[in-house]
Every structure is written in structure tokens, then in C-alpha cells.
C-alpha atoms as a PDB file:
ATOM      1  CA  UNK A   1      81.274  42.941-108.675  1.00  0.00           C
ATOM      2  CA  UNK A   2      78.200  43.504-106.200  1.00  0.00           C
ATOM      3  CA  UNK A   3      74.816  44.029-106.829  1.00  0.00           C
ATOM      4  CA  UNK A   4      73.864  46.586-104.622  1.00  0.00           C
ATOM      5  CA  UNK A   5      70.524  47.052-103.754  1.00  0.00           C
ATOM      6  CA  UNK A   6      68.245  48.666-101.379  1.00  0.00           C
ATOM      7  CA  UNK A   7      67.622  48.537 -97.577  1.00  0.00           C
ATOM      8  CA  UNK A   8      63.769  47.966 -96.362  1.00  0.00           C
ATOM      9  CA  UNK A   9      63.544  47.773 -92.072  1.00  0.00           C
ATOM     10  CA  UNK A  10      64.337  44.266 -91.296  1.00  0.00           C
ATOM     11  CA  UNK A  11      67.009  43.208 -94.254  1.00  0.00           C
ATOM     12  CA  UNK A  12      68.926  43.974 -96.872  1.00  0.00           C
ATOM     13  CA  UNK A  13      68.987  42.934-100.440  1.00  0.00           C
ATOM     14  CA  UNK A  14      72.563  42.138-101.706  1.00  0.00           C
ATOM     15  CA  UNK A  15      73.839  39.818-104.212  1.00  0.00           C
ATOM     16  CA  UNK A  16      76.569  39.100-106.097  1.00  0.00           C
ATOM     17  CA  UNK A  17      76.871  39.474-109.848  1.00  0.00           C
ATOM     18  CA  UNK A  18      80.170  39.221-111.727  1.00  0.00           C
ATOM     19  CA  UNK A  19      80.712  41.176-114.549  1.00  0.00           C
ATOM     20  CA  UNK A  20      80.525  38.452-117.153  1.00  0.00           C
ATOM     21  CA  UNK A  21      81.760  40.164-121.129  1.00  0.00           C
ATOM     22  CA  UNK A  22      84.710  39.247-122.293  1.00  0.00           C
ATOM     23  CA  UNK A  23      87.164  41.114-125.051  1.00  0.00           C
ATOM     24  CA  UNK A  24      85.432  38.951-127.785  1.00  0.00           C
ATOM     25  CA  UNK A  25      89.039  38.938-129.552  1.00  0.00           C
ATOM     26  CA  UNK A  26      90.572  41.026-131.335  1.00  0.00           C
ATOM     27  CA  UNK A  27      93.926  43.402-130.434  1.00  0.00           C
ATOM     28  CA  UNK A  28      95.771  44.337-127.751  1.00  0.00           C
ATOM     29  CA  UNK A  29      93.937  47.359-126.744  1.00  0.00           C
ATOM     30  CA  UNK A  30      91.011  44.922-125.995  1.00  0.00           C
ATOM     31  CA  UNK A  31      92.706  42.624-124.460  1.00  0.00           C
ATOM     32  CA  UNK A  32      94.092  45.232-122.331  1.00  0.00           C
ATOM     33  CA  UNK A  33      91.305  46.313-120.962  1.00  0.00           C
ATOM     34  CA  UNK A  34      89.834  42.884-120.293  1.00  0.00           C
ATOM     35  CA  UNK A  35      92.961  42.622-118.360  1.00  0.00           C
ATOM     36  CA  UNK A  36      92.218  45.993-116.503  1.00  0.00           C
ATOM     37  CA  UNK A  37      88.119  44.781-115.939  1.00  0.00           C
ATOM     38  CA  UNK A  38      89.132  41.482-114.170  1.00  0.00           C
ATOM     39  CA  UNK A  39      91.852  43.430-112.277  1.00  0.00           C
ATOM     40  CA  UNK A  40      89.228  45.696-111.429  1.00  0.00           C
ATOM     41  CA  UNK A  41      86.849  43.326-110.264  1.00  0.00           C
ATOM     42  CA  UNK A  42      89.152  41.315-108.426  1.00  0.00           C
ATOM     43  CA  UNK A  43      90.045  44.627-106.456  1.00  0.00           C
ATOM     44  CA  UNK A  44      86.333  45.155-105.876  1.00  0.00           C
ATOM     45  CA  UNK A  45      85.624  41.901-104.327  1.00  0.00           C
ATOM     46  CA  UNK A  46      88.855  42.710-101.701  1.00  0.00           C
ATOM     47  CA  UNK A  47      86.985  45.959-101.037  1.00  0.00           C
ATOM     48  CA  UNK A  48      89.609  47.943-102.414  1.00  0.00           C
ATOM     49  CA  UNK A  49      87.330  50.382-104.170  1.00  0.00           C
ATOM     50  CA  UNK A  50      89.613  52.914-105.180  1.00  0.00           C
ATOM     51  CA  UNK A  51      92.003  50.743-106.926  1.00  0.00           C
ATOM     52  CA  UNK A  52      89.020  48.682-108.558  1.00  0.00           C
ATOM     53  CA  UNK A  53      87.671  52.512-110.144  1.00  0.00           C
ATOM     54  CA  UNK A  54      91.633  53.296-111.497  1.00  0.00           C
ATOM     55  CA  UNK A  55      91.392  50.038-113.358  1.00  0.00           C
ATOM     56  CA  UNK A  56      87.834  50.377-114.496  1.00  0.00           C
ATOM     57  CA  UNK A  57      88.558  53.701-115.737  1.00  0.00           C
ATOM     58  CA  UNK A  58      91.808  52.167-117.878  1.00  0.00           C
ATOM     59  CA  UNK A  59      89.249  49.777-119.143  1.00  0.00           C
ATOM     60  CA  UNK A  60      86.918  52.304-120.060  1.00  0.00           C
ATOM     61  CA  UNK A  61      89.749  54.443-121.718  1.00  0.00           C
ATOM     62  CA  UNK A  62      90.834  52.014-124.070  1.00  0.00           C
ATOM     63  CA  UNK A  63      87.435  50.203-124.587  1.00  0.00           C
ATOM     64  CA  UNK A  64      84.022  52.031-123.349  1.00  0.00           C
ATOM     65  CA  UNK A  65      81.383  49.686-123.010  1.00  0.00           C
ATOM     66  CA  UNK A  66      78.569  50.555-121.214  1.00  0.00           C
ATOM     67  CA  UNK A  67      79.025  47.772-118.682  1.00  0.00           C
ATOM     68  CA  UNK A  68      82.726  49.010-117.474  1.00  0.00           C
ATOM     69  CA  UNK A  69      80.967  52.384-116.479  1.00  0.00           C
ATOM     70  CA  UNK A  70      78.154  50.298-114.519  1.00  0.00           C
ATOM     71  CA  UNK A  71      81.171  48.980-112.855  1.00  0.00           C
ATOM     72  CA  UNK A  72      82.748  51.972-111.704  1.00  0.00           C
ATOM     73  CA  UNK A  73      79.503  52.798-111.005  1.00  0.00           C
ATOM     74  CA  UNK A  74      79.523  50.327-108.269  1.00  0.00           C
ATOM     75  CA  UNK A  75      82.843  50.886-106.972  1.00  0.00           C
ATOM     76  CA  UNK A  76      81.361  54.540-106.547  1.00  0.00           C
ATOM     77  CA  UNK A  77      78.300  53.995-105.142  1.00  0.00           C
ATOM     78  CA  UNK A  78      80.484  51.516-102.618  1.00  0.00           C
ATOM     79  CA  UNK A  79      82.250  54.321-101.646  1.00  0.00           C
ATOM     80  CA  UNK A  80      79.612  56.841-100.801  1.00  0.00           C
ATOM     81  CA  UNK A  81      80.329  58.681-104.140  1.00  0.00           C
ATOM     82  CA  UNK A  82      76.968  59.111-105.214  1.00  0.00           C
ATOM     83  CA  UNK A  83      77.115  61.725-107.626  1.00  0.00           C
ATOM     84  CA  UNK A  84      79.643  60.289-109.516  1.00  0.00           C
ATOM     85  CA  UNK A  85      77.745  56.658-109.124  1.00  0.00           C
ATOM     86  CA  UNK A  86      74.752  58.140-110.842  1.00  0.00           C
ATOM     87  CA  UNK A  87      76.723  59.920-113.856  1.00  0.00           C
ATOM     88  CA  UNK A  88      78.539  56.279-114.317  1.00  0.00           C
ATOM     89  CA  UNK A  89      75.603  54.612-114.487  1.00  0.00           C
ATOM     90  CA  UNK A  90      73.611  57.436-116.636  1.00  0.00           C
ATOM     91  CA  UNK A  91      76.289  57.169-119.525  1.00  0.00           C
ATOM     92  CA  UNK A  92      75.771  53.303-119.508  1.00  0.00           C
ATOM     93  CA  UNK A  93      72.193  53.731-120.224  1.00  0.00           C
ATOM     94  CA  UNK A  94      73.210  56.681-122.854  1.00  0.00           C
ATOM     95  CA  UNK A  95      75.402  53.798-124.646  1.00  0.00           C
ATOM     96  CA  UNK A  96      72.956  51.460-124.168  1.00  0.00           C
ATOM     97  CA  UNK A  97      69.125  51.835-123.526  1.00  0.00           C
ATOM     98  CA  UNK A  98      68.476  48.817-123.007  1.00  0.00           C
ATOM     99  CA  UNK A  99      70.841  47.904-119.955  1.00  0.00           C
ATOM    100  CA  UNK A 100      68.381  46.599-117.624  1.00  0.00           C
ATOM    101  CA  UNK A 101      71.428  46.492-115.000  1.00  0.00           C
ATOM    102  CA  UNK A 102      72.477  50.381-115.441  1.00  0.00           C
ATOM    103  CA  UNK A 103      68.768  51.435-115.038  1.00  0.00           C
ATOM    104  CA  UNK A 104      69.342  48.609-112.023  1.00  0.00           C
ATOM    105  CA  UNK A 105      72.415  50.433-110.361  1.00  0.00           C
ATOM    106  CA  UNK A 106      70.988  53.635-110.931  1.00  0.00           C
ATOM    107  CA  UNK A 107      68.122  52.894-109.228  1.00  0.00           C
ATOM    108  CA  UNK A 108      69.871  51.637-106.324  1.00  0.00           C
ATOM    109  CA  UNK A 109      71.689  54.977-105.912  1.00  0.00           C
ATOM    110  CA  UNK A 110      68.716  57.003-106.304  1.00  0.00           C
ATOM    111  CA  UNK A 111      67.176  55.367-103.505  1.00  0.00           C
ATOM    112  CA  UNK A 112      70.273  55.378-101.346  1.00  0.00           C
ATOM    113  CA  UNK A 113      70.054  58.999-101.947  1.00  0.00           C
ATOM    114  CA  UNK A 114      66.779  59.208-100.846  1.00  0.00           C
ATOM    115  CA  UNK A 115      65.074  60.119-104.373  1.00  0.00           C
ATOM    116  CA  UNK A 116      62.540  57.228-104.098  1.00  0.00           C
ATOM    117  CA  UNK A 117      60.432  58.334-107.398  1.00  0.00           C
ATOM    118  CA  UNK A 118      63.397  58.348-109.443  1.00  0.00           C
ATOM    119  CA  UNK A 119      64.665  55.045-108.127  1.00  0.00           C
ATOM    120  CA  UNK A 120      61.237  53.526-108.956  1.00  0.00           C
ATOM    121  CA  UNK A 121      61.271  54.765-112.097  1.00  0.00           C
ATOM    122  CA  UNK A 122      64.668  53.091-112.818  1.00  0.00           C
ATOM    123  CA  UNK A 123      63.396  49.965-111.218  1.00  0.00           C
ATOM    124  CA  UNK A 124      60.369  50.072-113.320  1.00  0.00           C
ATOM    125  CA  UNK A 125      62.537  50.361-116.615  1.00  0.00           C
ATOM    126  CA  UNK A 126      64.859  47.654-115.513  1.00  0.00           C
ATOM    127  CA  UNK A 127      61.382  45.596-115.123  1.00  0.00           C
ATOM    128  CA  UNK A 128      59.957  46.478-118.081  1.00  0.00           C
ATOM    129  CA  UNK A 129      63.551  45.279-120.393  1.00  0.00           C
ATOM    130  CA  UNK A 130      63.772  41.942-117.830  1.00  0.00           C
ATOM    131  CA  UNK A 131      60.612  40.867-116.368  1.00  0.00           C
ATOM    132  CA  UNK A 132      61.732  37.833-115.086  1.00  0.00           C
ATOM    133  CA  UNK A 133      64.554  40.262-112.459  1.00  0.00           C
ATOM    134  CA  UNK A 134      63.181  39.232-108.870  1.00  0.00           C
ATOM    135  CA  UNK A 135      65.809  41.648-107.423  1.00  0.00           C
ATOM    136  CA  UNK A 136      64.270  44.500-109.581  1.00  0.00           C
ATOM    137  CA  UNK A 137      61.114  43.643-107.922  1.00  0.00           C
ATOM    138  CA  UNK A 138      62.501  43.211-104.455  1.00  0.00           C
ATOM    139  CA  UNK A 139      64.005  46.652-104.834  1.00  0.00           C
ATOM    140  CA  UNK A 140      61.430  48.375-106.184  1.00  0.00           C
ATOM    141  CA  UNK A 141      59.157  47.013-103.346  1.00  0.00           C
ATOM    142  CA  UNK A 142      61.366  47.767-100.996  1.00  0.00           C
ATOM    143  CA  UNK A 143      61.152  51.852-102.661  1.00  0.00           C
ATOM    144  CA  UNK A 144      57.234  51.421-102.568  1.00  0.00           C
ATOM    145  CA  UNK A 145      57.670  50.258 -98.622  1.00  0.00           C
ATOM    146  CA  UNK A 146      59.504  53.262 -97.943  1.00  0.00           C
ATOM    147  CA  UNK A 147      57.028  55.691 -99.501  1.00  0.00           C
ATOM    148  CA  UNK A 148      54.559  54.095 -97.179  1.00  0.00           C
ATOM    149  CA  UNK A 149      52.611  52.428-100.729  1.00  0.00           C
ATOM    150  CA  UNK A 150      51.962  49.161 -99.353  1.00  0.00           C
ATOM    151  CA  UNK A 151      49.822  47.487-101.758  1.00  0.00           C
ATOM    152  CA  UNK A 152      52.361  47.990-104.176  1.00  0.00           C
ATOM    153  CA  UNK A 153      54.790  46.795-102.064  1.00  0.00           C
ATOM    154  CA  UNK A 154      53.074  43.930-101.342  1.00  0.00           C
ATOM    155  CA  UNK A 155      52.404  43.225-105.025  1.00  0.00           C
ATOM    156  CA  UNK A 156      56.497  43.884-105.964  1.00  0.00           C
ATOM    157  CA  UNK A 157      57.696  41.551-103.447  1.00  0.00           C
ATOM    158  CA  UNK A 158      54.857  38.673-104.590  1.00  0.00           C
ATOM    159  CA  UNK A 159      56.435  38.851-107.755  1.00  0.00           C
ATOM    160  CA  UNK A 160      60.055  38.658-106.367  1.00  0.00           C
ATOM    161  CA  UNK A 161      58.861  35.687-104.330  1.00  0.00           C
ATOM    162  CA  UNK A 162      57.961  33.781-107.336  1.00  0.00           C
ATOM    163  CA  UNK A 163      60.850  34.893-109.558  1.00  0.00           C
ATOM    164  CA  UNK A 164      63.747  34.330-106.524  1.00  0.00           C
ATOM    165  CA  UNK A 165      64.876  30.771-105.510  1.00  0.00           C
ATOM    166  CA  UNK A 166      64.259  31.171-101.930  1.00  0.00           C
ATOM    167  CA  UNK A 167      65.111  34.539-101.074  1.00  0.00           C
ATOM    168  CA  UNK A 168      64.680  34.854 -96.827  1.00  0.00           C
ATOM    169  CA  UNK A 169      65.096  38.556 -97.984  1.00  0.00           C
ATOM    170  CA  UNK A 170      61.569  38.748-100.101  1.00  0.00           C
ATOM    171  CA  UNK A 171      59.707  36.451 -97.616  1.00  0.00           C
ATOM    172  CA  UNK A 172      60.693  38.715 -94.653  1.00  0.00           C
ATOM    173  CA  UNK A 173      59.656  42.230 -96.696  1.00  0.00           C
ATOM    174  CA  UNK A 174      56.645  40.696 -97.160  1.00  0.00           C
ATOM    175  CA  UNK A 175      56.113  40.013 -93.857  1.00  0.00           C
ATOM    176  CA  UNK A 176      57.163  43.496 -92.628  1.00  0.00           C
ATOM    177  CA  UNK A 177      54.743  44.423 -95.121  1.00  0.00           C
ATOM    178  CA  UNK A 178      51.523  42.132 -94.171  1.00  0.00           C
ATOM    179  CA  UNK A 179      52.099  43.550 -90.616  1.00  0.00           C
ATOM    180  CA  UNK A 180      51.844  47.229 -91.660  1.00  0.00           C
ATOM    181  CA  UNK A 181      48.435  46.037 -93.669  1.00  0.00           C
ATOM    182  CA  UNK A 182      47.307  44.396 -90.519  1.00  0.00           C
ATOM    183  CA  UNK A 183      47.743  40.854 -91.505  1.00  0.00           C
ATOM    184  CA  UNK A 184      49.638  39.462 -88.931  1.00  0.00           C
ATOM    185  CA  UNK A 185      49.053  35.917 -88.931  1.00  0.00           C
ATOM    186  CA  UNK A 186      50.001  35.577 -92.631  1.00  0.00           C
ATOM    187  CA  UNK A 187      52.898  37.783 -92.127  1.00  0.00           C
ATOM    188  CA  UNK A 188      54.135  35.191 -88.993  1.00  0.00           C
ATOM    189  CA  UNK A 189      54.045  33.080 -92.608  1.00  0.00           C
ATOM    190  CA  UNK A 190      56.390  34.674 -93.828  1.00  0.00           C
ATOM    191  CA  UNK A 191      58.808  35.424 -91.454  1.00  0.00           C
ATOM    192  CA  UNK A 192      58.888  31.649 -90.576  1.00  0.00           C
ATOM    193  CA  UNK A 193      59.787  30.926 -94.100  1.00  0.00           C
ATOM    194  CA  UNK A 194      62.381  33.098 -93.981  1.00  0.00           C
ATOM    195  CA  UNK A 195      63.802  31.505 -91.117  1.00  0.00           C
ATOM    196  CA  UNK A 196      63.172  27.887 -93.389  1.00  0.00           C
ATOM    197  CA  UNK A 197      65.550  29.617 -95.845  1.00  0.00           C
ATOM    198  CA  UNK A 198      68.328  31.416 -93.255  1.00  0.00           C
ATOM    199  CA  UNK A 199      68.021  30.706 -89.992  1.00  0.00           C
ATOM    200  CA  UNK A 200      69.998  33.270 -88.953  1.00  0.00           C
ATOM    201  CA  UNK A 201      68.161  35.883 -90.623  1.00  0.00           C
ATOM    202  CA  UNK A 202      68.274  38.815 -87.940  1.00  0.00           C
ATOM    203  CA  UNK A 203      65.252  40.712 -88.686  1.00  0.00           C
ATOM    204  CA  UNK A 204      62.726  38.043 -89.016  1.00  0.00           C
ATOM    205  CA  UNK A 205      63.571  36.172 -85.794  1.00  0.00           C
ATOM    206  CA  UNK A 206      63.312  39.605 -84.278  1.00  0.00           C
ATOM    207  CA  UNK A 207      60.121  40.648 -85.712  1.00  0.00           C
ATOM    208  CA  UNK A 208      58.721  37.181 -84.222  1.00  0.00           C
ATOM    209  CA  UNK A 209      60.398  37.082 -81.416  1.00  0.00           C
ATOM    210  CA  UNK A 210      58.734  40.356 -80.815  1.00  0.00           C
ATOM    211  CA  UNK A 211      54.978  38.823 -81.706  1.00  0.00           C
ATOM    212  CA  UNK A 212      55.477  36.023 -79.272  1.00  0.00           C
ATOM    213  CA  UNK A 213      56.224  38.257 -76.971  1.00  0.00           C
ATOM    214  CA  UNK A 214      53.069  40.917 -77.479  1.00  0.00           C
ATOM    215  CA  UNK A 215      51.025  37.617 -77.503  1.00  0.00           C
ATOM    216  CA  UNK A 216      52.206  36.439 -74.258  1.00  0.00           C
END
């Protein structure tokens, strides 16, 4: 499985989370659709999103746990299906409130879909059950950057600095960030400790690349 998450300028945030419950025991219509979930996600990881939602949807049949329909979810959402994305990921929160990953995913789809108060919302709740999620906080910066709320921004992706080991991602939001505030030689900071991190991180060589050259 993916963690999908939101796109800010310069970068975007993507990491990988595998789906990690297991049948637990018990009969064979559990361990059928454990068999069907690690199909599933082995199908997802190929990028074969269609076959990855048949199996998830056999899993769900026979055993529906909230995180099998934040799966399909994601197979959904990886697709361009975002309707169908968001209802996945809204019955995982109805089975369990408390899924800080649904209210993740469903924030993530929200702001794919352009509904930025909505996906800031979810990222808030996914926050509020898991404060220690740096993506949640890169995301949801990433949300406030878009709605042109810098400060808040700024704030999210301080937080997903501190909770993310080394994330060139979160370094070069910030940066894009600091620039829009006016603090550029903090922001050249940044960017250069996103390059520590990835060197081949395309949008904050470019963003400096362009200062050295307005400076020249």
C-alpha cells in the first residue's frame, strides 16, 4: 500500500505504508481474506489497481475491517476514482472513529479534489488521534500553503520537521514557504538541507538555482 498525500509547488509528499493486520486466527473465512489483503496489496505495489480493489473487496466481503476499505480506498484514489475513494474511506471512519489513517486518506482525497477545508479538517482529526504523524502535518501544511495561510503553514511543516527523520520534502515546503513570507535567506536554509537529505531533490535545486541566479 501507498500513502498518498498531497502536492505543495516544489514536491510531493509520498510514502509507503504497508497494511500491517493480520487474520489474528481463527477460520477459514479469515484466513481467506488475509489471503485476498496481501494479494491485494501485492497487486497495488505492481500498480495494478484494479485487480488490487477486486481482492480488497473479497477481503472486505468475508471480513470488513475498517482498514481493508482504507485500502480500496487507495487503490481508488490511485485511480482517479475519487468519489468512490472518499465513500471507502468514510465507512472506515464509520467502523472506526478513531482511524487516524482513514481521516488520513480522506484527507488526501479531499484535497486532491480541491476541497481544501474539508481536507484540513481530516488532517486536523488525524492530528488530534496521532500527534506524533509528521506526514499529517506535512499535509495539512501543504493544504494551509495552498489556501495562501502561511503562518499556518509555516507552523504545520515546523512540526513535521521535528516529527520526520529527515524529510527533504518538509525542509523544502518550508522553504517555499519562508520565501512567500519574505524570508529568503532562511528559506536558502532550507532548501540546502533538503539537498543534505536528497540531492536530487528537483524543486529545491530549482528554487536555488533560481536565487543564485536573481542575485547575480
Amino acid at each position: 500500500m501507498k500513502r498518498i498525500g498531497l502536492a505543495i509547488v516544489f514536491a510531493i509528499s509520498l510514502t509507503t505504508l504497508f497494511a500491517c493486520a493480520t487474520s489474528g486466527g481463527g477460520g477459514p473465512r479469515l484466513q481467506d481474506a488475509q489471503a485476498y489483503l496481501d494479494r491485494g496489496n501485492g497487486h497495488f505495489n505492481e500498480g495494478n489497481f484494479n485487480a488490487a480493489i477486486s481482492d480488497y473487496t473479497q477481503a472486505i466481503r468475508l471480513d470488513p475491517k475498517p482498514f481493508l476499505y482504507n485500502n480500496r480506498g487507495t487503490a481508488h484514489r490511485a485511480m482517479g476514482n475519487l468519489d468512490l475513494a472518499l465513500a471507502d474511506f468514510t465507512e472506515a471512519i464509520r467502523l472506526n472513529p478513531n482511524y487516524a489513517n482513514a481521516y488520513f486518506s480522506r484527507g488526501g482525497a479531499h484535497a486532491e479534489g480541491g476541497n481544501l477545508d474539508l481536507a484540513i479538517a481530516d488532517y486536523t482529526e488525524a492530528i488530534r488521534i496521532n500527534p506524533d504523524d509528521g506526514e499529517a502535518y506535512l499535509n495539512r501544511g501543504n493544504a494551509y500553503f495552498a489556501e495562501e495561510n502561511f503562518s499556518l503553514a509555516l507552523e504545520d511543516f515546523n512540526n513535521a520537521i521535528i516529527r520526520l527523520d529527515r524529510s527533504a520534502n518538509a525542509y523544502n515546503n518550508r522553504g517555499v514557504t519562508l520565501l512567500r513570507l519574505g524570508y529568503i535567506d532562511v528559506a536558502i536554509g532550507d532548501f540546502e538541507a533538503a539537498l543534505r537529505i536528497d540531492p536530487n531533490h528537483a524543486g529545491a535545486r530549482d528554487v536555488l538555482e533560481k536565487i543564485n541566479s536573481m542575485e547575480q
